[in-house]
Protein backbone atom coordinates (compact mmCIF):
# COMPACT_ATOMS: atom_id res chain seq x y z
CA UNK A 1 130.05 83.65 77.00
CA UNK A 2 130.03 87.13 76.71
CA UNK A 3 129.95 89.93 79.38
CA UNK A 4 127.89 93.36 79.61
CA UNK A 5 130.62 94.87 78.10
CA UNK A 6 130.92 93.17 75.29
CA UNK A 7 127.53 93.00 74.75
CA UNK A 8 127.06 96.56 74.64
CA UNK A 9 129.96 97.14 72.54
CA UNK A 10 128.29 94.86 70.26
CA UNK A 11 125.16 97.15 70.03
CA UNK A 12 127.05 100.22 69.18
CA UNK A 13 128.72 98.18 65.91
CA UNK A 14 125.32 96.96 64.79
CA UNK A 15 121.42 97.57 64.39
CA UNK A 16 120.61 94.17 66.34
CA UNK A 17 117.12 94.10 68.58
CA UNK A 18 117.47 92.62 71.56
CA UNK A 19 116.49 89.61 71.98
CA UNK A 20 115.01 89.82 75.34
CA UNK A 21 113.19 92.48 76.91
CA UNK A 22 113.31 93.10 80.76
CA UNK A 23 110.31 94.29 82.04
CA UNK A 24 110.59 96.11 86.00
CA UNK A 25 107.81 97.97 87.11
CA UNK A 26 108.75 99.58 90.14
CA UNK A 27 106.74 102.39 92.59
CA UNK A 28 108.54 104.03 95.95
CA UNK A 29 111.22 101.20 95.41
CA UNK A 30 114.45 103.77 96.53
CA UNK A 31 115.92 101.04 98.76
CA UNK A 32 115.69 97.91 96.32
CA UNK A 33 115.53 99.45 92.68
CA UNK A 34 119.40 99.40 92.24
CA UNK A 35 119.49 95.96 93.44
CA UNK A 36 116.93 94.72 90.98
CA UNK A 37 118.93 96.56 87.87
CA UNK A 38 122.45 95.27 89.14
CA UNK A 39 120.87 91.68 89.30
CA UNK A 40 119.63 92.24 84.99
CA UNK A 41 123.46 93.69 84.38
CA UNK A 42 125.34 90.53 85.47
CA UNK A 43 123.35 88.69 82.78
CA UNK A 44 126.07 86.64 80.69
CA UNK A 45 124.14 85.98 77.91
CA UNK A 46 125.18 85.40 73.84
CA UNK A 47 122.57 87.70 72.74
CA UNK A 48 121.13 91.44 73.79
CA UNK A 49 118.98 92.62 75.84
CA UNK A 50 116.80 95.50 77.09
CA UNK A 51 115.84 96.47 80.17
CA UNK A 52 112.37 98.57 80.64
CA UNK A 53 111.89 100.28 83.67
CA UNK A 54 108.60 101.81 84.71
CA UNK A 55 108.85 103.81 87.32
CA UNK A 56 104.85 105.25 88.68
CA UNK A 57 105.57 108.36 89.77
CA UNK A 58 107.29 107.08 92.93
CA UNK A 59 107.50 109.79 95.68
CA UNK A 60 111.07 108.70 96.77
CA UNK A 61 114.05 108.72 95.01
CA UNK A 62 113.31 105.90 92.79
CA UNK A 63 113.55 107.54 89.40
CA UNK A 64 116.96 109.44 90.39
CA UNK A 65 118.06 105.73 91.06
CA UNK A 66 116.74 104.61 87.23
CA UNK A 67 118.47 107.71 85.80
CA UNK A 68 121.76 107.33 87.51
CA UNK A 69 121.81 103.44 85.87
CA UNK A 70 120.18 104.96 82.46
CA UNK A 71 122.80 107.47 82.05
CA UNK A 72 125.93 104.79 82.40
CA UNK A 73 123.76 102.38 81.04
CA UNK A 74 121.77 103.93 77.92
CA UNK A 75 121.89 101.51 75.10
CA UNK A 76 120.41 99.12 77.87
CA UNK A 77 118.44 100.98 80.42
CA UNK A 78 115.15 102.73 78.40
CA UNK A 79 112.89 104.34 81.27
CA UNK A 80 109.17 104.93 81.11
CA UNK A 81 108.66 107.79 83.92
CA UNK A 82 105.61 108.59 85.15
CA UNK A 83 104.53 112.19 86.37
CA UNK A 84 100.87 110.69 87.86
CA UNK A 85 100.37 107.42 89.19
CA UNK A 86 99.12 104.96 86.78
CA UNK A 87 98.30 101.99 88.84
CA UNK A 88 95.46 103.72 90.60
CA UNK A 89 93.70 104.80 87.35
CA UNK A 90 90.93 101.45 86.72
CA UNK A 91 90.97 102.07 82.98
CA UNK A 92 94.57 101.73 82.58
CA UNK A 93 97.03 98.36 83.01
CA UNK A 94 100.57 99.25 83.43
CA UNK A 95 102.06 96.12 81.36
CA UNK A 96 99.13 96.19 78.34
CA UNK A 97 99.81 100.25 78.10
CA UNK A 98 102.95 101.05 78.64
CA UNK A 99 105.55 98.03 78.91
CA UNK A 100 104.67 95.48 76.29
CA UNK A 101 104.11 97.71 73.62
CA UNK A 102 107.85 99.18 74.14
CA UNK A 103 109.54 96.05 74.25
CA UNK A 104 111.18 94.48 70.94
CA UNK A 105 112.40 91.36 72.08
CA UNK A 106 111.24 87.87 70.53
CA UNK A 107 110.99 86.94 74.61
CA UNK A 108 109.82 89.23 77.77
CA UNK A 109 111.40 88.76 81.13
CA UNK A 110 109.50 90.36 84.48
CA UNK A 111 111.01 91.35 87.20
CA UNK A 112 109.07 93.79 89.64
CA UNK A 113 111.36 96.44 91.50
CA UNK A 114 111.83 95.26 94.91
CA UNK A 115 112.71 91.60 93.59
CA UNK A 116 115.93 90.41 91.82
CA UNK A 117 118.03 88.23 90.43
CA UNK A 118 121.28 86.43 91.80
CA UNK A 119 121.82 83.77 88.60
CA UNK A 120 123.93 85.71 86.14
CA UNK A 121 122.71 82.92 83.60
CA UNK A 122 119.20 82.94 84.08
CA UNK A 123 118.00 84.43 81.47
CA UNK A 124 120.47 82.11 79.17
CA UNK A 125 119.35 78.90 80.51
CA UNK A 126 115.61 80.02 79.85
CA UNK A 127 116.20 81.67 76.65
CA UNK A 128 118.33 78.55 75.54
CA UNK A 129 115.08 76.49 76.62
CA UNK A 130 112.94 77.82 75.18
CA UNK A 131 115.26 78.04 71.67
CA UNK A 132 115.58 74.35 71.75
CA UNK A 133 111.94 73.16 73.12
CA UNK A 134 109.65 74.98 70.57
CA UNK A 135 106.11 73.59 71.99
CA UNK A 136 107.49 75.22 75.57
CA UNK A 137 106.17 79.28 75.44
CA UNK A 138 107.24 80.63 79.15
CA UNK A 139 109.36 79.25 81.75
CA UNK A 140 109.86 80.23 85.81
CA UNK A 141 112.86 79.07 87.84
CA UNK A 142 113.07 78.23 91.58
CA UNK A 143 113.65 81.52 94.01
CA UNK A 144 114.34 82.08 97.59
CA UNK A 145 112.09 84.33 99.80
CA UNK A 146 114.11 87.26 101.68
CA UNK A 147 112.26 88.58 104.88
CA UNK A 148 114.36 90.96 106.75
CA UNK A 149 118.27 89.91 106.02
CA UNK A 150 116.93 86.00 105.68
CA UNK A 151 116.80 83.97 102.71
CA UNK A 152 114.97 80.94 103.32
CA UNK A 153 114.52 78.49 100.35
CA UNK A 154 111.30 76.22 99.00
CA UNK A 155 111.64 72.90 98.81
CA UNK A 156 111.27 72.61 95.24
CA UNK A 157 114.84 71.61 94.57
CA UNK A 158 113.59 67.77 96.73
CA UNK A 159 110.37 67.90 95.43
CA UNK A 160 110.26 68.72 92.08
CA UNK A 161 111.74 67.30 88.81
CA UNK A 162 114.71 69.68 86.89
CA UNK A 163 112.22 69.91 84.22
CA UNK A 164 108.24 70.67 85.56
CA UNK A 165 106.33 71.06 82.99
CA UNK A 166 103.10 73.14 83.64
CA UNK A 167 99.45 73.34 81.86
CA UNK A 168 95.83 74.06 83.05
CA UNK A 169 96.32 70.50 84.77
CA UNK A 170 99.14 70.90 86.90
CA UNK A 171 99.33 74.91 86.85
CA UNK A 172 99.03 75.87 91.10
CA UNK A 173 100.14 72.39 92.44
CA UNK A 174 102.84 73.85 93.90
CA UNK A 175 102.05 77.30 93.18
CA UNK A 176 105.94 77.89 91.76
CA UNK A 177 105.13 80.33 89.04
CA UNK A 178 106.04 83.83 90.30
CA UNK A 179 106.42 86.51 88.25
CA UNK A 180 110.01 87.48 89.31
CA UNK A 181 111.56 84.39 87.37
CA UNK A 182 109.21 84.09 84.41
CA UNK A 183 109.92 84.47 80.59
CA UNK A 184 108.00 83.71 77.83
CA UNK A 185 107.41 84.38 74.32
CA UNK A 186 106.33 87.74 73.39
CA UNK A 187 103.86 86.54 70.52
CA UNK A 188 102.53 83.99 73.06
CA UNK A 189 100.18 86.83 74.59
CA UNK A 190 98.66 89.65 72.92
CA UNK A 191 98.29 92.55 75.06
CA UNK A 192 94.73 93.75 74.62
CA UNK A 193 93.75 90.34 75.46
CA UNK A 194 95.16 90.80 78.48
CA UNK A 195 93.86 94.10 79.10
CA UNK A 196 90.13 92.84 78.48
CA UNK A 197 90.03 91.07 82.13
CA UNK A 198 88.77 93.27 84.85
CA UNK A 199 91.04 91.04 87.97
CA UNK A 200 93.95 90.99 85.41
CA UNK A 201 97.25 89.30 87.20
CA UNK A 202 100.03 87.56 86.62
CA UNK A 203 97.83 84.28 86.62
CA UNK A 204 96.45 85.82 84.05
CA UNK A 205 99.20 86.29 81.36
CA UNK A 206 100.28 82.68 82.34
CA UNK A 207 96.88 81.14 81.34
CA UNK A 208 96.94 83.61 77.54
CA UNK A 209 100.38 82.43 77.53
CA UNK A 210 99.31 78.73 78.10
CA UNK A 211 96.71 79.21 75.10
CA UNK A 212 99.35 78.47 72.94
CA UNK A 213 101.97 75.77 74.33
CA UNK A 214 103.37 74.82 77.43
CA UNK A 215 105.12 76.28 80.48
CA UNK A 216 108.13 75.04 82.29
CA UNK A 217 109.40 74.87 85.93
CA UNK A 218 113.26 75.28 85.64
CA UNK A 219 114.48 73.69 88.60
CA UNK A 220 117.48 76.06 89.73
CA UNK A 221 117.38 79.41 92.28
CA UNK A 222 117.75 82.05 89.91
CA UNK A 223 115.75 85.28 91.96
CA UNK A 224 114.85 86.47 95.15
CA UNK A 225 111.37 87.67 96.31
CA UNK A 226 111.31 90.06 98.65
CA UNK A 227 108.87 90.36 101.05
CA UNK A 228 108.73 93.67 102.68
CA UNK A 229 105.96 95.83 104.69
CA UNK A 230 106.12 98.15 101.91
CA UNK A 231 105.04 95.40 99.21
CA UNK A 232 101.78 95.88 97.28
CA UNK A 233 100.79 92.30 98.31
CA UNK A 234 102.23 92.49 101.42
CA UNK A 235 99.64 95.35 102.64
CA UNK A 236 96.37 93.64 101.65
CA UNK A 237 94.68 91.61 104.66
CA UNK A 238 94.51 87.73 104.33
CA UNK A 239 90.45 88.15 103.07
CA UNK A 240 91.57 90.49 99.97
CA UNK A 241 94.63 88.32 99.00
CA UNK A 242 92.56 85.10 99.18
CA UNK A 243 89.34 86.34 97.15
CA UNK A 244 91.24 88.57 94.57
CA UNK A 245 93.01 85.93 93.80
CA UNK A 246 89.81 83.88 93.50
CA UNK A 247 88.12 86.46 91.38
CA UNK A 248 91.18 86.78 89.48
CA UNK A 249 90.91 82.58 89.04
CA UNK A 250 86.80 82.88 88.19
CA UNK A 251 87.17 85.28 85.55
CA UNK A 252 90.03 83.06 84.06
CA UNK A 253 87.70 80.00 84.29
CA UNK A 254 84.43 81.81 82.53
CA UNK A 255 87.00 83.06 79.33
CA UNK A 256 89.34 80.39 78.78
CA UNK A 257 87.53 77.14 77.64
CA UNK A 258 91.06 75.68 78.00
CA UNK A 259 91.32 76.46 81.73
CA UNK A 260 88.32 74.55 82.50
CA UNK A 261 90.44 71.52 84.35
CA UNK A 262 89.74 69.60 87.55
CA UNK A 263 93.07 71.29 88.96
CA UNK A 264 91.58 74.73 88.29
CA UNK A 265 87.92 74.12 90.08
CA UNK A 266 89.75 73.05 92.60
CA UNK A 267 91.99 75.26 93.73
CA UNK A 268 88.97 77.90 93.10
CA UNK A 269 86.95 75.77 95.67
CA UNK A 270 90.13 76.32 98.13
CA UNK A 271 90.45 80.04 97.43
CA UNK A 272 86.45 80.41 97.66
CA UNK A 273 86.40 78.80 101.00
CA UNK A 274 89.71 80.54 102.15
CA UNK A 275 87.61 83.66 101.14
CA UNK A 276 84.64 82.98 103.03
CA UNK A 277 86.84 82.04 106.44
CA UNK A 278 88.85 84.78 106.59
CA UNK A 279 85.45 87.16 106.29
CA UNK A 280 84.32 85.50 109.27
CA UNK A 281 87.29 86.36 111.10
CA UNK A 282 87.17 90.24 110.43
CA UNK A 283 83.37 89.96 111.46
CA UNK A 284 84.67 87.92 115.02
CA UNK A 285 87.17 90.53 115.38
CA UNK A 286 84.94 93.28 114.46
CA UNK A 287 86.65 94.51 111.26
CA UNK A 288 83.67 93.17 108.94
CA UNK A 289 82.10 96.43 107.60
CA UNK A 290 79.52 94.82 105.48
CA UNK A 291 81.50 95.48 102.31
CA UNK A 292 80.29 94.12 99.11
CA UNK A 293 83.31 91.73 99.03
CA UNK A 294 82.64 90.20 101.91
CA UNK A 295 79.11 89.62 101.77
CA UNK A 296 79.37 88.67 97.85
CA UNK A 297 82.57 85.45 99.26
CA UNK A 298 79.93 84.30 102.00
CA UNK A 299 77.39 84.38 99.49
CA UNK A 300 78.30 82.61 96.86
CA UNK A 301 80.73 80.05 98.95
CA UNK A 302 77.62 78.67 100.97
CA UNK A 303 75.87 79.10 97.80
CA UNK A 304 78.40 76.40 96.64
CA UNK A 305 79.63 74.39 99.66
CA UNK A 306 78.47 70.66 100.61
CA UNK A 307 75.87 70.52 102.96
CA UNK A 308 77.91 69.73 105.95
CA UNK A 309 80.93 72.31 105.32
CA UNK A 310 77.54 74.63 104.84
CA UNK A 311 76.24 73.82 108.55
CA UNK A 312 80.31 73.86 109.86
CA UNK A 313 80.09 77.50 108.77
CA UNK A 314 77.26 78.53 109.70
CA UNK A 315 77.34 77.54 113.41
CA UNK A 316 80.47 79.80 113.11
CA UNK A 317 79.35 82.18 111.42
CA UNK A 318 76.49 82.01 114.16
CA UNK A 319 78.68 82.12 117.29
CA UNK A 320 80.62 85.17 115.93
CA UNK A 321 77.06 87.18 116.09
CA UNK A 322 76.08 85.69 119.88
């Protein structure tokens, strides 16, 4: 097994592409981004890679991070530096513009910019996976979650096989697919496709990706998610993660004939009702506004529930207006 080194001496003595791109979108990340690139160096892999870093016009010192690495680092490290923000624009989609188009690996690799990785053969043991397992087209690995200077572990490791394979059946049960660990074929999902959905996600480049073959669980800790104050995520309030991800899930479910499963109306039911609850809280606690989201989850969940989880909520919903 190679090292960096060797790797990169490699490049200079040849015209190979890398076989992997590594994909970091990153925004006011100064106190994680050189983390997240040190955690893509200590890759020992057999074949080359590239690393594509985004960087949104962070108001820190996030791209004088990605330039120090880029300078020692330049047959590796290819930045895409933004003078505006992107991610606030509606008509534009950070991976379908400006990533995926860049990257000239057969596989892609994501890793946002306040995450990283602590395997240095993670991206080996799902490249070699996927090499060897041709009806396979993406692949996560397990992951620990850091809050503050803890790392605290799922339980995936007891409760889940080595090998999990994942479809439209058993995609969400346990939700183990985070974007930190995945990598999948690039040809697997065409970027305008993606960049026709209005809730776009991850969830959504898994279910293109699952179009066309299957996904695997990898069963060994190969990242760590951060979760910080400062995360996108982080900052939205329980109602918007709940019902964007539920809009995210509909919009899935009305293009993709193949997503269409018993496991996927389910888990829409949960997120629905999930949706509707936590709108009833901000209106107890007098933080419902009448916005359109709101009003549109309450609507359409009793729209949808049984009768008697329809006359739970609305002797709730009743009390919170007494």
């Amino acid at each position: 097994m190679r090292d960096q080194n060797d790797i990169v001496s490699s490049w200079e003595n040849s015209n190979t592409n890398p076989l992997v791109s590594i994909i970091c979108t990153t925004f006011n990340h100064e106190s994680f981004i050189g983390e997240t690139l040190n955690g893509f160096l200590i890759q020992k892999t057999t074949f080359p890679f590239e690393i594509i870093v985004h960087d949104d016009a962070s108001t820190d010192n996030t791209e004088s991070v990605i330039n120090d690495f880029a300078v020692k680092y330049p047959l590796i490290i290819k930045p895409i530096l933004q003078k505006e923000n992107q991610y606030s624009k509606k008509e534009v989609n950070i991976w379908s513009d400006f990533t995926f188009p860049k990257a000239q690996g057969k596989y892609i690799a994501l890793c946002e910019g306040d995450d990283y990785w602590i395997d240095e053969l993670k991206l080996q043991k799902q490249v070699d996976f996927l090499e060897n397992n041709s009806e396979y087209v993406i692949t996560w690995t397990d992951f620990y979650t850091k809050k503050e200077a803890e790392l605290i572990p799922n339980d995936f490791n007891s409760t889940l096989p080595d090998i999990y394979t994942i479809d439209f059946n058993t995609i969400f049960k346990p939700y183990c697919t985070y974007t930190l660990t995945s990598v999948f074929k690039k040809d697997a999902v065409d970027p305008l496709d993606y960049k026709k959905f209005q809730y776009s996600k991850d969830n959504t480049l898994y279910a293109l990706a699952l179009c066309n073959g299957k996904g695997a669980f990898l069963n060994f800790q190969g990242a760590v998610y951060r979760w910080h104050s400062g995360g996108i995520y982080s900052l939205q309030t329980p109602f918007l993660q709940r019902y964007s991800s539920y809009l995210n899930l509909k919009e899935i479910f009305d293009n993709i004939p193949q997503s269409r499963t018993q496991n996927i109306k389910r888990v829409l039911e949960t997120l629905l009702k999930a949706s509707a609850f936590e709108a009833l809280k901000l209106r107890k606690n007098k933080e419902f506004k009448n916005g359109k989201d709101h009003e549109n989850a309450i609507n359409e969940f009793l729209d949808k529930a049984s009768l008697s989880l329809k006359m739970k909520y609305l002797w709730r919903y009743i009390k919170t207006n007494i």
